[in-house]
Protein backbone atom coordinates (compact mmCIF):
# COMPACT_ATOMS: atom_id res chain seq x y z
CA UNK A 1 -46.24 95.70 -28.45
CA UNK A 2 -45.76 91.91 -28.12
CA UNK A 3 -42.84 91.07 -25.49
CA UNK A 4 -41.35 87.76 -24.75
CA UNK A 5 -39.11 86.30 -22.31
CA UNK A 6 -37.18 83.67 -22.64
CA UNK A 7 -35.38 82.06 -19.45
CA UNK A 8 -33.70 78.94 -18.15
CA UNK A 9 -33.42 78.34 -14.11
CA UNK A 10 -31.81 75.69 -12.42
CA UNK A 11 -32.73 76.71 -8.67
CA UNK A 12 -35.60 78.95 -9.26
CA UNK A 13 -33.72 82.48 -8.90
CA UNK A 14 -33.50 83.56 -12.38
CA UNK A 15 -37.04 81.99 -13.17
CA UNK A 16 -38.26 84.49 -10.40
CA UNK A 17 -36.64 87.30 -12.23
CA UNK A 18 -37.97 86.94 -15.55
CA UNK A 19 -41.29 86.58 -13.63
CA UNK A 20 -40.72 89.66 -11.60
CA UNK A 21 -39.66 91.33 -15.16
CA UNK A 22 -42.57 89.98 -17.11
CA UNK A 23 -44.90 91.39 -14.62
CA UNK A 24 -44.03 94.68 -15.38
CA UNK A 25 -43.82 94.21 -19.13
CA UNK A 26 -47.33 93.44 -19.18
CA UNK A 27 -48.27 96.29 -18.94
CA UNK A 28 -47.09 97.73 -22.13
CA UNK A 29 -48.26 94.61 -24.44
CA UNK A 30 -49.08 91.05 -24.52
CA UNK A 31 -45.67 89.60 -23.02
CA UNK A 32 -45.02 85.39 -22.95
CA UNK A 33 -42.63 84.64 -20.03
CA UNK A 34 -41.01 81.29 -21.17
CA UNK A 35 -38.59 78.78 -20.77
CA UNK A 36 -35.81 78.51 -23.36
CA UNK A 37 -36.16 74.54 -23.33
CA UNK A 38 -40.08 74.81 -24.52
CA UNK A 39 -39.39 77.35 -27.20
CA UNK A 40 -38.36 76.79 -30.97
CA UNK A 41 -36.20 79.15 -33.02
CA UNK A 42 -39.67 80.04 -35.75
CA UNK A 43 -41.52 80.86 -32.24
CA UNK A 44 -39.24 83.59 -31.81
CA UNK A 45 -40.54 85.53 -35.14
CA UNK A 46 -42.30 88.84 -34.86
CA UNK A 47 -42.00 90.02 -31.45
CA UNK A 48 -41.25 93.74 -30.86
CA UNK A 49 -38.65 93.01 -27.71
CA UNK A 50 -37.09 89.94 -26.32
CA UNK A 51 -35.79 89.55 -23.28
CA UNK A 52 -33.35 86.71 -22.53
CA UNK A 53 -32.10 85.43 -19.04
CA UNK A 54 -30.07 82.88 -17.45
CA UNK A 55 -28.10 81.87 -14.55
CA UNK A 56 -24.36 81.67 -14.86
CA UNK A 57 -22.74 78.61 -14.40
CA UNK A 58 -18.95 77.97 -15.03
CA UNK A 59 -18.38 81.78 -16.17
CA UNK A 60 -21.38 80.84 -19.14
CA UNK A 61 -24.96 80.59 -19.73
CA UNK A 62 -27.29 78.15 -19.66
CA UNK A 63 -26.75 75.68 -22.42
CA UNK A 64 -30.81 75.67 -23.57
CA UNK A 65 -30.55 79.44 -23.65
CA UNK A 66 -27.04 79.42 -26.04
CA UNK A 67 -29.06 76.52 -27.75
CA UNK A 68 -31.95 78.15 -29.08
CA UNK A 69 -30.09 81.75 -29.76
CA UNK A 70 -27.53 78.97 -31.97
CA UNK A 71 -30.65 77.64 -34.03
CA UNK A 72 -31.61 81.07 -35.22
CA UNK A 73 -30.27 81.57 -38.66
CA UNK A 74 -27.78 84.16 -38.66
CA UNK A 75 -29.64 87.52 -39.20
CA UNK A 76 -33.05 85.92 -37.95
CA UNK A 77 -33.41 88.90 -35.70
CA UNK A 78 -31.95 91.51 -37.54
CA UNK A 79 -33.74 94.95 -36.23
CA UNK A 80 -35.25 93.15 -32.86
CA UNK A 81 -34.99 94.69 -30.03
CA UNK A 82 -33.20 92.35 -26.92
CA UNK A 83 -32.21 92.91 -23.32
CA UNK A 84 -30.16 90.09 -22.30
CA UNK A 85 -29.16 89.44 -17.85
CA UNK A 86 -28.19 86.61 -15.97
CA UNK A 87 -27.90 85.21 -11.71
CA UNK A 88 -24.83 85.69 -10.28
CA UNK A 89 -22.73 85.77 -7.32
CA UNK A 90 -21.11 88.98 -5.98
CA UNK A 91 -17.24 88.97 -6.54
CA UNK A 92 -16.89 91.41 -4.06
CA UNK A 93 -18.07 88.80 -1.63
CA UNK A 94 -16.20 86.31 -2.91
CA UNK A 95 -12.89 85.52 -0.63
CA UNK A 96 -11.42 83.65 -3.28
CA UNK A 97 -9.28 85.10 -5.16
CA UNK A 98 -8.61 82.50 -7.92
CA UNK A 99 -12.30 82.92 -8.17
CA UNK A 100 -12.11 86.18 -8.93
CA UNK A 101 -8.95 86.05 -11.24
CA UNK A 102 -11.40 83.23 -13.06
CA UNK A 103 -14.38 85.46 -13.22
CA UNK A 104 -12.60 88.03 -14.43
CA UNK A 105 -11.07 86.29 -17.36
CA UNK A 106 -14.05 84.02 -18.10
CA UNK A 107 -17.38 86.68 -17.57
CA UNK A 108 -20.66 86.02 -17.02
CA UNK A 109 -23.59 84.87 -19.42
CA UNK A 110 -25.43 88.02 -20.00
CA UNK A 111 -22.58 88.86 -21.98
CA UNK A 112 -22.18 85.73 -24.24
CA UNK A 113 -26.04 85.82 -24.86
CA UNK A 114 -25.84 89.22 -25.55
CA UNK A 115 -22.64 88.23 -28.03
CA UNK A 116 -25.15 85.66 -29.84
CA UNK A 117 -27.66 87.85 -29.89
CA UNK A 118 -25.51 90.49 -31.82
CA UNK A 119 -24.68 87.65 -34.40
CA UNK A 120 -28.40 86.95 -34.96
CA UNK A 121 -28.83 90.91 -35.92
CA UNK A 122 -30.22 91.71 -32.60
CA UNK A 123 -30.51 95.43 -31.39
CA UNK A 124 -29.56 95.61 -27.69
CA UNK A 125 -31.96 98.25 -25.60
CA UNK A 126 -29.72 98.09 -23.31
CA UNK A 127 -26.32 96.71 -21.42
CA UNK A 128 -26.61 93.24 -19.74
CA UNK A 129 -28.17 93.10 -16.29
CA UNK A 130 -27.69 91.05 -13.58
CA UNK A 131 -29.31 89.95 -10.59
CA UNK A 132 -27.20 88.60 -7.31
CA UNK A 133 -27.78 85.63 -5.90
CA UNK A 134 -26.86 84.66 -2.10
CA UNK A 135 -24.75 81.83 -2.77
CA UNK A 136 -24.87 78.58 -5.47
CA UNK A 137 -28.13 78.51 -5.13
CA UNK A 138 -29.90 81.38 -3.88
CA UNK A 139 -31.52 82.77 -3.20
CA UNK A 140 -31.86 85.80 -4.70
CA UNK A 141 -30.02 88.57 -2.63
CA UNK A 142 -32.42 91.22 -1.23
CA UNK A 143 -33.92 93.59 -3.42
CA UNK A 144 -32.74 92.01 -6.47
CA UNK A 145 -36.63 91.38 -7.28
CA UNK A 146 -37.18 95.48 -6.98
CA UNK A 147 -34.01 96.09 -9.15
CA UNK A 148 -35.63 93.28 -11.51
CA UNK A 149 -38.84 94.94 -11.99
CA UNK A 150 -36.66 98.72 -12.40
CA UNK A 151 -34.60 97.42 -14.68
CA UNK A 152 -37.88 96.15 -17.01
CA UNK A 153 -39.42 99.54 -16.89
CA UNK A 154 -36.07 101.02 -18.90
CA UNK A 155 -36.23 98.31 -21.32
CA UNK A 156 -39.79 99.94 -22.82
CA UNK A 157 -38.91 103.58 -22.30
CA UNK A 158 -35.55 103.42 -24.44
């Protein structure tokens, strides 16, 4: 099985995820963990499962990461198997609750990857993930590393 991961990371908490989930895809097949920045649309061609991560930032993801999912040809990944999550702050720990009205109206990026992924032909393995992080940036909340590494062992057994 050949796995990839594709990532962007602005403070380091969503690269450690996609490392953390990488780690554990290894095990069933050669798996890439990369930055979305270093990797072209034609690199994307003839993996078994991609995984896709990024941070949210102003209720979106990470422009690189919408990027190189845009630069696919419509139908590029037609029958490919994708798992899309993102970093992201606990609403329930948020006091704001503008912030919340926001977030609930807006979303996070898992689910606008996931969106592009759909229009590419992509075959989610499963509903987007996320990952909390302690604050703008970071770190990651504890245990989100161990929920990381769980949530990679469904992604192979479904």
């Amino acid at each position: 099985m050949r796995i990839a991961v594709i990532y962007e990371s602005y403070f380091g908490n969503t690269e450690q995820a996609a490392e953390a989930i990488g780690e554990v895809l290894k095990r069933f097949g050669e798996t890439e963990v990369k930055r979305a920045a270093v990797v072209r649309p034609d690199q994307l061609k003839g993996w078994d499962l991609i995984v896709f991560g990024s941070p949210t930032r102003k209720f979106t993801a990470a422009p690189s990461v919408k990027t190189l999912i845009r630069r696919m040809p419509r139908g590029s990944l037609t029958g490919v198997r994708t798992a899309v999550f993102d970093t992201r702050i606990d609403v329930s720990k948020v006091s704001s609750g503008f912030l919340k009205r926001l977030i609930s109206i807006f979303g996070y990026g898992a689910e606008k990857i996931q969106t592009l992924l759909a229009s590419r032909g992509a075959v989610s393995v499963s509903p987007p993930q996320w990952f909390y992080v302690s604050g703008t940036q970071g770190p990651l909340s504890e245990g989100e590393l161990d929920h990381a590494s769980a949530w990679a062992q469904t992604l192979v057994s479904s």
